[in-house]
C-alpha atoms as a PDB file:
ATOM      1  CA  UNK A   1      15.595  -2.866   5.608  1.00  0.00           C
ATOM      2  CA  UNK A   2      14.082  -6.177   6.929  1.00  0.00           C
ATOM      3  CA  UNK A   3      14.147  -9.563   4.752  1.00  0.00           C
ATOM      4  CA  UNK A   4      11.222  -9.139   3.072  1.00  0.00           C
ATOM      5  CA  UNK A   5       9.357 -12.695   3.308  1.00  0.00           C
ATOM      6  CA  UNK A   6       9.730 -12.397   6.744  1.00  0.00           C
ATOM      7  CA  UNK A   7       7.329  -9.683   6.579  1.00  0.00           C
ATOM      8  CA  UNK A   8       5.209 -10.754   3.812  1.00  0.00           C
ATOM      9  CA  UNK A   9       3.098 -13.070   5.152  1.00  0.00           C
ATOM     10  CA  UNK A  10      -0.117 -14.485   6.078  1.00  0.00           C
ATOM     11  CA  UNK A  11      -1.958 -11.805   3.917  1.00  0.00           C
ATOM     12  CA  UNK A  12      -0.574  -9.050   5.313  1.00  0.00           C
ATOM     13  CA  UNK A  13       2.968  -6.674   5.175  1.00  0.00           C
ATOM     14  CA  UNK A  14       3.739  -6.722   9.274  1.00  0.00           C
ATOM     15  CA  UNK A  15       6.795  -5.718  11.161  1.00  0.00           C
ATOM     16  CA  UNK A  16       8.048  -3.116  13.150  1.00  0.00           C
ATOM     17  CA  UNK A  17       8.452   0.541  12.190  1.00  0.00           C
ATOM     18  CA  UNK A  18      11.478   1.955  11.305  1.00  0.00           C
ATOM     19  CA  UNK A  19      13.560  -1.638  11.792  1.00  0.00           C
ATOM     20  CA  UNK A  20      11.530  -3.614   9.196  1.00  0.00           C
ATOM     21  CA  UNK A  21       9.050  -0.860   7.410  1.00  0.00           C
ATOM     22  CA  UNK A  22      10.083   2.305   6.948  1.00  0.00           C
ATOM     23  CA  UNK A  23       9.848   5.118   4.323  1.00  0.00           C
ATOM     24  CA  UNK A  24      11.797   4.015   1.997  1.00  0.00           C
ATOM     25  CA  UNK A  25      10.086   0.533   1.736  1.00  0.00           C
ATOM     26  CA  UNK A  26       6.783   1.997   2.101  1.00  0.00           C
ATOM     27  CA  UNK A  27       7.197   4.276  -1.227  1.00  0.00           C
ATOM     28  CA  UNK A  28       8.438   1.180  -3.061  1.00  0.00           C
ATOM     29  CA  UNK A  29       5.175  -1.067  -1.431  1.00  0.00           C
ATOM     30  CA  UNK A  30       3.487   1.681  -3.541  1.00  0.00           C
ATOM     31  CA  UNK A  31       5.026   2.013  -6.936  1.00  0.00           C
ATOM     32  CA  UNK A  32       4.666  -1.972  -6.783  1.00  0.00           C
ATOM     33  CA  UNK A  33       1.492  -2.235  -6.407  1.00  0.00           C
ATOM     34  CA  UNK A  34       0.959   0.189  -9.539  1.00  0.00           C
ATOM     35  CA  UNK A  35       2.878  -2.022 -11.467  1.00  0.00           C
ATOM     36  CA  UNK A  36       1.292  -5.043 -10.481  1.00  0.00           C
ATOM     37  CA  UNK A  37      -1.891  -4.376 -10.258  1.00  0.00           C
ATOM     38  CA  UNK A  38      -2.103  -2.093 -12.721  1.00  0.00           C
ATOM     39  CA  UNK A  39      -4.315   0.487 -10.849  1.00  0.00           C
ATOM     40  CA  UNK A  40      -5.079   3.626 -11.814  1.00  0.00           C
ATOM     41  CA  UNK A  41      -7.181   4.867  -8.787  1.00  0.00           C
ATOM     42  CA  UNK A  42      -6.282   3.807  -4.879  1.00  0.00           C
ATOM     43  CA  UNK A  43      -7.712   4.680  -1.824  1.00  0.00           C
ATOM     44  CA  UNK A  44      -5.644   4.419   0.506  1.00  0.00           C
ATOM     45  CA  UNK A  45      -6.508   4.966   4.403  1.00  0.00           C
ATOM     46  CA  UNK A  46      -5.141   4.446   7.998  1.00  0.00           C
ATOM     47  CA  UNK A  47      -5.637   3.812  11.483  1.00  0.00           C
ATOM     48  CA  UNK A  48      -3.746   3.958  14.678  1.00  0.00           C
ATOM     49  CA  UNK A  49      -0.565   5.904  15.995  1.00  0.00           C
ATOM     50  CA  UNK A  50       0.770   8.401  14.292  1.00  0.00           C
ATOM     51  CA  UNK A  51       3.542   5.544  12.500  1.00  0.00           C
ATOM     52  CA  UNK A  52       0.740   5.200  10.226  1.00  0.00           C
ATOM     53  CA  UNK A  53       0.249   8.377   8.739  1.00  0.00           C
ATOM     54  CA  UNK A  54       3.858   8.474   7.932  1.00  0.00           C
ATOM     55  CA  UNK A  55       4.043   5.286   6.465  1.00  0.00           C
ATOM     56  CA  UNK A  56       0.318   5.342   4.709  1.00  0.00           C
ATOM     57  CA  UNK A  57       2.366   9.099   2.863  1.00  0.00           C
ATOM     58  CA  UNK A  58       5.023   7.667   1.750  1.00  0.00           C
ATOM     59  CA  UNK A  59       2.744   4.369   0.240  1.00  0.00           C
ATOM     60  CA  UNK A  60       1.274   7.945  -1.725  1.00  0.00           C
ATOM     61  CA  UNK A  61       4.419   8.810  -3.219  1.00  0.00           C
ATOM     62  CA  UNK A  62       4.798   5.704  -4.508  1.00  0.00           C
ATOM     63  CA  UNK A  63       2.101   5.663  -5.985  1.00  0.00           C
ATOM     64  CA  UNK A  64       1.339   9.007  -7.699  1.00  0.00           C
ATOM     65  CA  UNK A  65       5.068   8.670  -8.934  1.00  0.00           C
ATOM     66  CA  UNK A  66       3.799   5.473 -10.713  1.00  0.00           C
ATOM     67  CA  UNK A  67       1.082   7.677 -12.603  1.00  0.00           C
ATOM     68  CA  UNK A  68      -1.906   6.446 -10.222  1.00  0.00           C
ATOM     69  CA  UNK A  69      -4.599   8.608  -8.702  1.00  0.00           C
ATOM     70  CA  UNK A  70      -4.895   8.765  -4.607  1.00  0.00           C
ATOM     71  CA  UNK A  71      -7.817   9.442  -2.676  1.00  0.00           C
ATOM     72  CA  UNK A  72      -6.249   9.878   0.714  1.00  0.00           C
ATOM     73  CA  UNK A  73      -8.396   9.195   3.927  1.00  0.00           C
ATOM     74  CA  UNK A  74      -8.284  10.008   7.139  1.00  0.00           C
ATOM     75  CA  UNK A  75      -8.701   7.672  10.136  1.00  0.00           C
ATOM     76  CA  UNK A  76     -10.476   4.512   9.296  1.00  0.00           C
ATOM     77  CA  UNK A  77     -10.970   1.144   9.015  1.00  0.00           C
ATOM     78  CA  UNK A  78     -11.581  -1.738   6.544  1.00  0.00           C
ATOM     79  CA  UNK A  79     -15.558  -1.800   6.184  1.00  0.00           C
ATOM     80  CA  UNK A  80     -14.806   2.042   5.608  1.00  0.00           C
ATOM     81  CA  UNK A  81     -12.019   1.612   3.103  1.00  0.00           C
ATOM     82  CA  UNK A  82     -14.437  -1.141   0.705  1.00  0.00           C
ATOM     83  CA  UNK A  83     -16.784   1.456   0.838  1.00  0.00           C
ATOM     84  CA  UNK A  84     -15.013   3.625  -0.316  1.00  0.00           C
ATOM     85  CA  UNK A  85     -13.273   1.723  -3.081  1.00  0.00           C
ATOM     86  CA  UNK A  86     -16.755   1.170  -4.119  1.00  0.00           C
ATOM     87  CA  UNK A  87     -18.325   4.923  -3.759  1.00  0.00           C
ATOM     88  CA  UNK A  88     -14.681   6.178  -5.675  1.00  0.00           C
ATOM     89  CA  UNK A  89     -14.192   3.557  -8.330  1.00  0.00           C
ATOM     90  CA  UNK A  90     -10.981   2.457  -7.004  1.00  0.00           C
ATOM     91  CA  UNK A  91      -9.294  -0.478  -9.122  1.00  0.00           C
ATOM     92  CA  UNK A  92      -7.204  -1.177  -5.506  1.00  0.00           C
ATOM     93  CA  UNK A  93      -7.385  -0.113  -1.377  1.00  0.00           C
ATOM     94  CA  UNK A  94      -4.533  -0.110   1.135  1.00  0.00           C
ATOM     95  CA  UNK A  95      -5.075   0.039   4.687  1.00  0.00           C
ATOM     96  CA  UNK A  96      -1.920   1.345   7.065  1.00  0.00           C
ATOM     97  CA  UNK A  97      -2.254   0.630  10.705  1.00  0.00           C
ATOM     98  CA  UNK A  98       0.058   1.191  13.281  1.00  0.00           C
ATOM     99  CA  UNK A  99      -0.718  -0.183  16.843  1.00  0.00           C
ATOM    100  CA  UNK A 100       2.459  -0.474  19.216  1.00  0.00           C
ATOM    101  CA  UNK A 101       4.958   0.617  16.555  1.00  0.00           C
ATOM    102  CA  UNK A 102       3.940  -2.412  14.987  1.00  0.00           C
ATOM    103  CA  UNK A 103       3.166  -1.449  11.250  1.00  0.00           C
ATOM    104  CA  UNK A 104       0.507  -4.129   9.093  1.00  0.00           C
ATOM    105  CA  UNK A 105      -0.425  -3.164   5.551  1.00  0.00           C
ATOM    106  CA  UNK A 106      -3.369  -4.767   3.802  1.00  0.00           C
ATOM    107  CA  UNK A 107      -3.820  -4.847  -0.136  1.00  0.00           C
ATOM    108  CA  UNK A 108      -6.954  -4.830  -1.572  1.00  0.00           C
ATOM    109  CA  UNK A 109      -7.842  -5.166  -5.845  1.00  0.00           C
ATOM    110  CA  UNK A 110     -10.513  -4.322  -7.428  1.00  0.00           C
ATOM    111  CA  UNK A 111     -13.991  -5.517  -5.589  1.00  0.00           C
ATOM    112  CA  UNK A 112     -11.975  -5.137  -2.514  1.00  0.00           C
ATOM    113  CA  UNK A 113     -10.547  -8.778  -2.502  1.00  0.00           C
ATOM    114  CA  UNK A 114      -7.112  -9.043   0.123  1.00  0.00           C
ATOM    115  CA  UNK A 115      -4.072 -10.084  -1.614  1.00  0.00           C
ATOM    116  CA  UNK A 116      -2.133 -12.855  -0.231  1.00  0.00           C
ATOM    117  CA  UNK A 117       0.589 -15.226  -0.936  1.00  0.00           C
ATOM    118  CA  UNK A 118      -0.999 -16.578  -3.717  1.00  0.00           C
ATOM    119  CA  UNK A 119      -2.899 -13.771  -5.802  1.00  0.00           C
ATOM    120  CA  UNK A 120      -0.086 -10.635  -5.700  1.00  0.00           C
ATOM    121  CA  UNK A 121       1.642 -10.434  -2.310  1.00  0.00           C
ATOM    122  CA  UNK A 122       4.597 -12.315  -3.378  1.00  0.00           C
ATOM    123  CA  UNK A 123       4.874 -10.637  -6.778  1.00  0.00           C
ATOM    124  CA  UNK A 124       4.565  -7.095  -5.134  1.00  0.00           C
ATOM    125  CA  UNK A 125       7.349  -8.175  -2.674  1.00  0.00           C
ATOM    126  CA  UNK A 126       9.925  -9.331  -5.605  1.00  0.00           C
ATOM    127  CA  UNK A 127       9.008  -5.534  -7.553  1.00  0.00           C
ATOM    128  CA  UNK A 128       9.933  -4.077  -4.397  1.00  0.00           C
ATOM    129  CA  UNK A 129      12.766  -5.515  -3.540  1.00  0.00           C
ATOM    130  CA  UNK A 130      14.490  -5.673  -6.637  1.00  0.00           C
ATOM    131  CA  UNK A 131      13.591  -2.554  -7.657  1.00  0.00           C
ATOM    132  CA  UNK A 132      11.947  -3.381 -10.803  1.00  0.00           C
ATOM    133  CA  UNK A 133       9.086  -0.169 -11.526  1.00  0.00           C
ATOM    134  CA  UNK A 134       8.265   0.913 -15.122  1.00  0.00           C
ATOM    135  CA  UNK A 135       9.168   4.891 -15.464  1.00  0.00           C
ATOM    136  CA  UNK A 136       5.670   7.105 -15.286  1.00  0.00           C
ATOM    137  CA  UNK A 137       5.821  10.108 -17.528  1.00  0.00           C
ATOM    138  CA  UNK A 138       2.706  11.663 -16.086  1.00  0.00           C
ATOM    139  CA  UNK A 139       2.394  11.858 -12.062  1.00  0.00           C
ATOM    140  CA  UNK A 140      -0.855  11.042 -10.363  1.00  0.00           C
ATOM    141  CA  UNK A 141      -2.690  13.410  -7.832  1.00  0.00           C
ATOM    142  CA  UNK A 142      -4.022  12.900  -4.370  1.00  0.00           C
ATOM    143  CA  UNK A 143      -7.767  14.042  -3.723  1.00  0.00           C
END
């Protein structure tokens, strides 16, 4: 797995897939961002090659393993996915795109606001890469 501020950055998650983002760090990306933010419904959506779906799935298990509620999309982009945290009541949004086995994931809260260095990114990067997730008795779903 990749040094993780050196793919945290500028707003974004960024690096190449398999090398830097993988599985693995993608699931954790998830249950993080549970435990930050404290969401309880995500929409979560992708674009791109086919890098994306796998990583955007594996962002799901994360997530429904920390007790939150998923409604998966299919292709689309960022206009589409505030929309639809909007339309769903979604407390947070994250956008997997994959363009030249490059891998970026965006973040969004509530009211569709980006996180960045200074209003979650780093704290979802520490949670991830030490590990540190709260136990969920109660799985979420994916609609």
């Amino acid at each position: 797995m990749a040094e993780l501020n050196k793919i945290f950055k500028d707003g974004k998650i960024k690096g190449q897939f398999s090398e830097e983002i993988n599985e693995e760090l993608a699931e954790k990306i998830g249950r993080a961002t549970v435990c930050f933010l404290n969401c309880k419904k995500v929409a979560v959506g992708k674009r791109g090659e086919k890098e994306a779906g796998k990583i955007a799935n594996a962002i799901i298990e994360g997530l429904i393993s920390q007790g939150a509620n998923v409604k998966k999309m299919s292709e689309t982009d960022t206009v589409a996915l505030y929309k639809e945290m909007g339309i769903s009541g979604a407390d947070a949004g994250i956008l997997v795109s994959a363009e030249q086995s490059v891998i970026t994931i965006e973040i969004l809260k509530k009211d569709a606001e980006p996180l960045d260095e200074e209003n979650g990114l780093k704290e979802i990067r520490v949670l991830a890469e030490k590990g540190l997730f709260t136990e969920c008795e109660e799985k979420g779903t994916v609609e």
